[in-house]
C-alpha atoms as a PDB file:
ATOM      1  CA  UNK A   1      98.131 158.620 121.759  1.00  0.00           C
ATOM      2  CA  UNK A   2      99.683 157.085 118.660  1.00  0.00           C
ATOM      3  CA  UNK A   3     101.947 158.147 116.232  1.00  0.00           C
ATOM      4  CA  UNK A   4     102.884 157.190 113.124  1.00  0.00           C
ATOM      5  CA  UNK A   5     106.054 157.665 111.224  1.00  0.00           C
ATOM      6  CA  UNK A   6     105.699 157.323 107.170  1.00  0.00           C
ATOM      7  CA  UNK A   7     108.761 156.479 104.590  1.00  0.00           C
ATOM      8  CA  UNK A   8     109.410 155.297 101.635  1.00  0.00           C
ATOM      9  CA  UNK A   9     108.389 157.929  99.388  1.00  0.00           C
ATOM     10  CA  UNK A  10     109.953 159.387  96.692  1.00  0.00           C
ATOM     11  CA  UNK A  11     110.429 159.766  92.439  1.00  0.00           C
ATOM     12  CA  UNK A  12     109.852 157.303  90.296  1.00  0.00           C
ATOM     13  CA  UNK A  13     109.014 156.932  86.611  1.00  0.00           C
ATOM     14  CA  UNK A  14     105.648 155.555  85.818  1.00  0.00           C
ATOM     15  CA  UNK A  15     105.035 152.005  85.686  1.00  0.00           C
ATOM     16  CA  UNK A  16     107.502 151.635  88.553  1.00  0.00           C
ATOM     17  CA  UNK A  17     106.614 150.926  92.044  1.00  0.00           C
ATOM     18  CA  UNK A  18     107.220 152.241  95.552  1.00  0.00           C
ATOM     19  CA  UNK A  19     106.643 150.536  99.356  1.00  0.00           C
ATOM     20  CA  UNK A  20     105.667 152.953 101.661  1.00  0.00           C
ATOM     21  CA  UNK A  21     106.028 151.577 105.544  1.00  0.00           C
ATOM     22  CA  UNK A  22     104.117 153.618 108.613  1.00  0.00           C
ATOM     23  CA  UNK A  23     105.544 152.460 111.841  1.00  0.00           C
ATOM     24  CA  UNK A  24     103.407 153.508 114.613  1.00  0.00           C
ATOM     25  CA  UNK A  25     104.485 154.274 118.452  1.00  0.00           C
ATOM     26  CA  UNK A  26     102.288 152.973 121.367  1.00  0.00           C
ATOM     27  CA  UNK A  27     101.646 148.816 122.357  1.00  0.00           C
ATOM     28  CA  UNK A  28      97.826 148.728 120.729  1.00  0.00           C
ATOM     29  CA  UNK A  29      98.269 149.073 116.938  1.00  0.00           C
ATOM     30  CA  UNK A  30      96.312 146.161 116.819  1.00  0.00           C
ATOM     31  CA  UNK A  31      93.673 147.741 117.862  1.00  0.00           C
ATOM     32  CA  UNK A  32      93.108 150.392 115.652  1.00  0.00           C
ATOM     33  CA  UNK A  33      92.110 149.691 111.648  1.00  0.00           C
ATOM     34  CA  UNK A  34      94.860 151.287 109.778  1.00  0.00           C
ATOM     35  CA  UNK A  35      94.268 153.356 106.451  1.00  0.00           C
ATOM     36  CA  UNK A  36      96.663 155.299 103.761  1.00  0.00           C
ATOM     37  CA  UNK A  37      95.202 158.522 102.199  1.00  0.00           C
ATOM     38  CA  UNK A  38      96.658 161.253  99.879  1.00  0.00           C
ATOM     39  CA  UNK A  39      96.561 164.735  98.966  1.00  0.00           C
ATOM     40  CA  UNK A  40      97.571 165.691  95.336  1.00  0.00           C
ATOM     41  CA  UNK A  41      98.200 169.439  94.897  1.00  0.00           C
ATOM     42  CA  UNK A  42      95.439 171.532  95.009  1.00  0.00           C
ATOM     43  CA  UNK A  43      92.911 168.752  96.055  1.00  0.00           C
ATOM     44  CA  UNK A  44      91.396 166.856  99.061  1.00  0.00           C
ATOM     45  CA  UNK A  45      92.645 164.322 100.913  1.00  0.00           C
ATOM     46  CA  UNK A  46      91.569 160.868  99.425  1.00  0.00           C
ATOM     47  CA  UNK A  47      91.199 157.073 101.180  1.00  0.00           C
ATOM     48  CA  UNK A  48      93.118 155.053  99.301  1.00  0.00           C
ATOM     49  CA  UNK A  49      93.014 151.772 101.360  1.00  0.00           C
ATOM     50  CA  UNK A  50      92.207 150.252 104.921  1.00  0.00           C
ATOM     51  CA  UNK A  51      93.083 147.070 106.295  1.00  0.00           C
ATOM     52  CA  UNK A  52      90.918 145.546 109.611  1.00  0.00           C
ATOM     53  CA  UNK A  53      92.756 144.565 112.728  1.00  0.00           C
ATOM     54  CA  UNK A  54      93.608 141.277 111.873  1.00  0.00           C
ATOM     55  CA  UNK A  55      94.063 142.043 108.432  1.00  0.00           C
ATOM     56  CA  UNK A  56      92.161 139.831 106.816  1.00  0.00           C
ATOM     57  CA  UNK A  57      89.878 142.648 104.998  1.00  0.00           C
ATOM     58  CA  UNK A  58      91.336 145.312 102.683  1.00  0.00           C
ATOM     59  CA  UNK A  59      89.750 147.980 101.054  1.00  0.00           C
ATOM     60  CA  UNK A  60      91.054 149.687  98.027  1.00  0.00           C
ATOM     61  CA  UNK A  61      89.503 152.953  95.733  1.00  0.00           C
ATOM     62  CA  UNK A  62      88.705 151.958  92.848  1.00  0.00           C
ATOM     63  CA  UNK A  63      91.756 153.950  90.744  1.00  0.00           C
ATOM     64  CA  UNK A  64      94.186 151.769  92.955  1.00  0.00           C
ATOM     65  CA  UNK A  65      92.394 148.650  92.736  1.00  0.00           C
ATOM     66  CA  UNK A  66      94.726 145.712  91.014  1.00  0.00           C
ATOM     67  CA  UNK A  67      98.041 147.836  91.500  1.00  0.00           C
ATOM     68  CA  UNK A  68      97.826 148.605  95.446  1.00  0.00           C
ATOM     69  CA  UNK A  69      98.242 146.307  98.062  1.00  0.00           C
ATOM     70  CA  UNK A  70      98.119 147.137 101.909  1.00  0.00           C
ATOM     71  CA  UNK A  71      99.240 144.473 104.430  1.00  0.00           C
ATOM     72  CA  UNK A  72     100.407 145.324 108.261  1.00  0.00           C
ATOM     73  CA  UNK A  73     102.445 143.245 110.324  1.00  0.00           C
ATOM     74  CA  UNK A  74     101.170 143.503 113.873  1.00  0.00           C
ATOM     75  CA  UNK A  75     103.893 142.562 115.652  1.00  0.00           C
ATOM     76  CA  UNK A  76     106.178 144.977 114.202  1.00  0.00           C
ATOM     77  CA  UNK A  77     103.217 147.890 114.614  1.00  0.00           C
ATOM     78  CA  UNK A  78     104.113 148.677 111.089  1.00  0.00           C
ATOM     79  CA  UNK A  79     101.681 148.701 107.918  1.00  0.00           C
ATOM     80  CA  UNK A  80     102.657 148.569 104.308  1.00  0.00           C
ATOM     81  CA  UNK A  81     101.330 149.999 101.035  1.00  0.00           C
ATOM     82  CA  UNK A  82     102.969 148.572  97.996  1.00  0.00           C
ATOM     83  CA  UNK A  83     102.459 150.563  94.835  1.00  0.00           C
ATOM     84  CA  UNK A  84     102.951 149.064  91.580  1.00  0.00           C
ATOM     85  CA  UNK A  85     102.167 149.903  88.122  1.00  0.00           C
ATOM     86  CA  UNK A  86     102.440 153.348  89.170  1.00  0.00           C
ATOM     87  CA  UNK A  87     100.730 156.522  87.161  1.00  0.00           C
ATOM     88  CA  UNK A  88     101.303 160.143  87.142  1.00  0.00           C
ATOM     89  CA  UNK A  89      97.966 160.482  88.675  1.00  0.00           C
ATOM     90  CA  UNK A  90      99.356 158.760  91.784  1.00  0.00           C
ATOM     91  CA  UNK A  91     101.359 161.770  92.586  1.00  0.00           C
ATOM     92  CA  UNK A  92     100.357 163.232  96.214  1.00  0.00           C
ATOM     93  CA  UNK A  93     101.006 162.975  99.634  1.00  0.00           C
ATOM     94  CA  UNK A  94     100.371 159.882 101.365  1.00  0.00           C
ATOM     95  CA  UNK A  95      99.240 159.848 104.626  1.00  0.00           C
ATOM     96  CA  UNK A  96      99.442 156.937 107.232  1.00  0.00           C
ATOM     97  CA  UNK A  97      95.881 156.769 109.200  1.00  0.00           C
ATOM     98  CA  UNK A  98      94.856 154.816 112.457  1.00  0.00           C
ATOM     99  CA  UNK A  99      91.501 154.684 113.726  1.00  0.00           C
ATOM    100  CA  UNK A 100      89.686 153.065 116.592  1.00  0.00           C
ATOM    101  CA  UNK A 101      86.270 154.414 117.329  1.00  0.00           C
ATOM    102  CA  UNK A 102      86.452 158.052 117.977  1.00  0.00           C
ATOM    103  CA  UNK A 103      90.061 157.911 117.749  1.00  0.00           C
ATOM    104  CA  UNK A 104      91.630 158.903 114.679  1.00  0.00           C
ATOM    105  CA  UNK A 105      95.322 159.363 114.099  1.00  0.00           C
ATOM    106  CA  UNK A 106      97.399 160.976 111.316  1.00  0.00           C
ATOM    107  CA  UNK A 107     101.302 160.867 109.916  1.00  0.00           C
ATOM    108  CA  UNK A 108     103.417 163.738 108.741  1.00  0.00           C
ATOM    109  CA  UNK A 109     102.908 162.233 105.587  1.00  0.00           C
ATOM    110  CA  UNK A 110     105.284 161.255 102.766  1.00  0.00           C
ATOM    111  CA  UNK A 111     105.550 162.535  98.930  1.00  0.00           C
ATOM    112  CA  UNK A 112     105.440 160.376  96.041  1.00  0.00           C
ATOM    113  CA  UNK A 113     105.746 161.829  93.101  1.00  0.00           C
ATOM    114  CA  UNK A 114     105.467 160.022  89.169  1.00  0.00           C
ATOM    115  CA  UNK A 115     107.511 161.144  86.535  1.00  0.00           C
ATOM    116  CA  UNK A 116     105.227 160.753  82.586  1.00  0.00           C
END
């Protein structure tokens, strides 16, 4: 079992940026490829970006690509996603995400919302 606490959310005006940290329970977060997803209101959850074990891949969506960045330190069982360049269209939930085969874990989430 893993679990994964989210912060760093919050209001900001567009064109700012945010850090949102997921610090995650349990001695294997190595193990497990960790993603961030959101939900905007009234929509499905989307990826927004992965990063391997070792992190040496990412993976972005495309809308994110350039502003984004994910990174995880593995020996404080803690991944990042820094937001810059932020956009009203970023508003949503974000969710922390941990995989490992079968496995798939999920945060509480945390809001971020953009101001025009």
């Amino acid at each position: 079992q893993v679990q994964l606490d989210e912060s760093g959310g919050g209001l900001v005006q567009a064109g700012g940026s945010l850090r949102l940290s997921c610090a995650t329970s349990g001695r294997t977060f190595r193990s497990y490829v960790m993603g961030w997803f959101r939900q905007a209101p009234g929509k499905e959850r989307e990826f927004v970006a992965s990063i391997t074990l070792s992190g040496s891949s990412t993976n972005y969506r495309d809308s994110v690509k350039g502003r984004f960045a994910i990174a995880r330190d593995n020996d404080k069982n803690t991944v990042y996603l820094q937001m810059n360049s932020l956009k009203p269209e970023d508003t949503a939930v974000y969710y922390c995400n941990a995989r490992k085969g079968p496995d798939n874990y999920w945060g509480q989430g945390t809001r971020v919302t953009v101001s025009s």
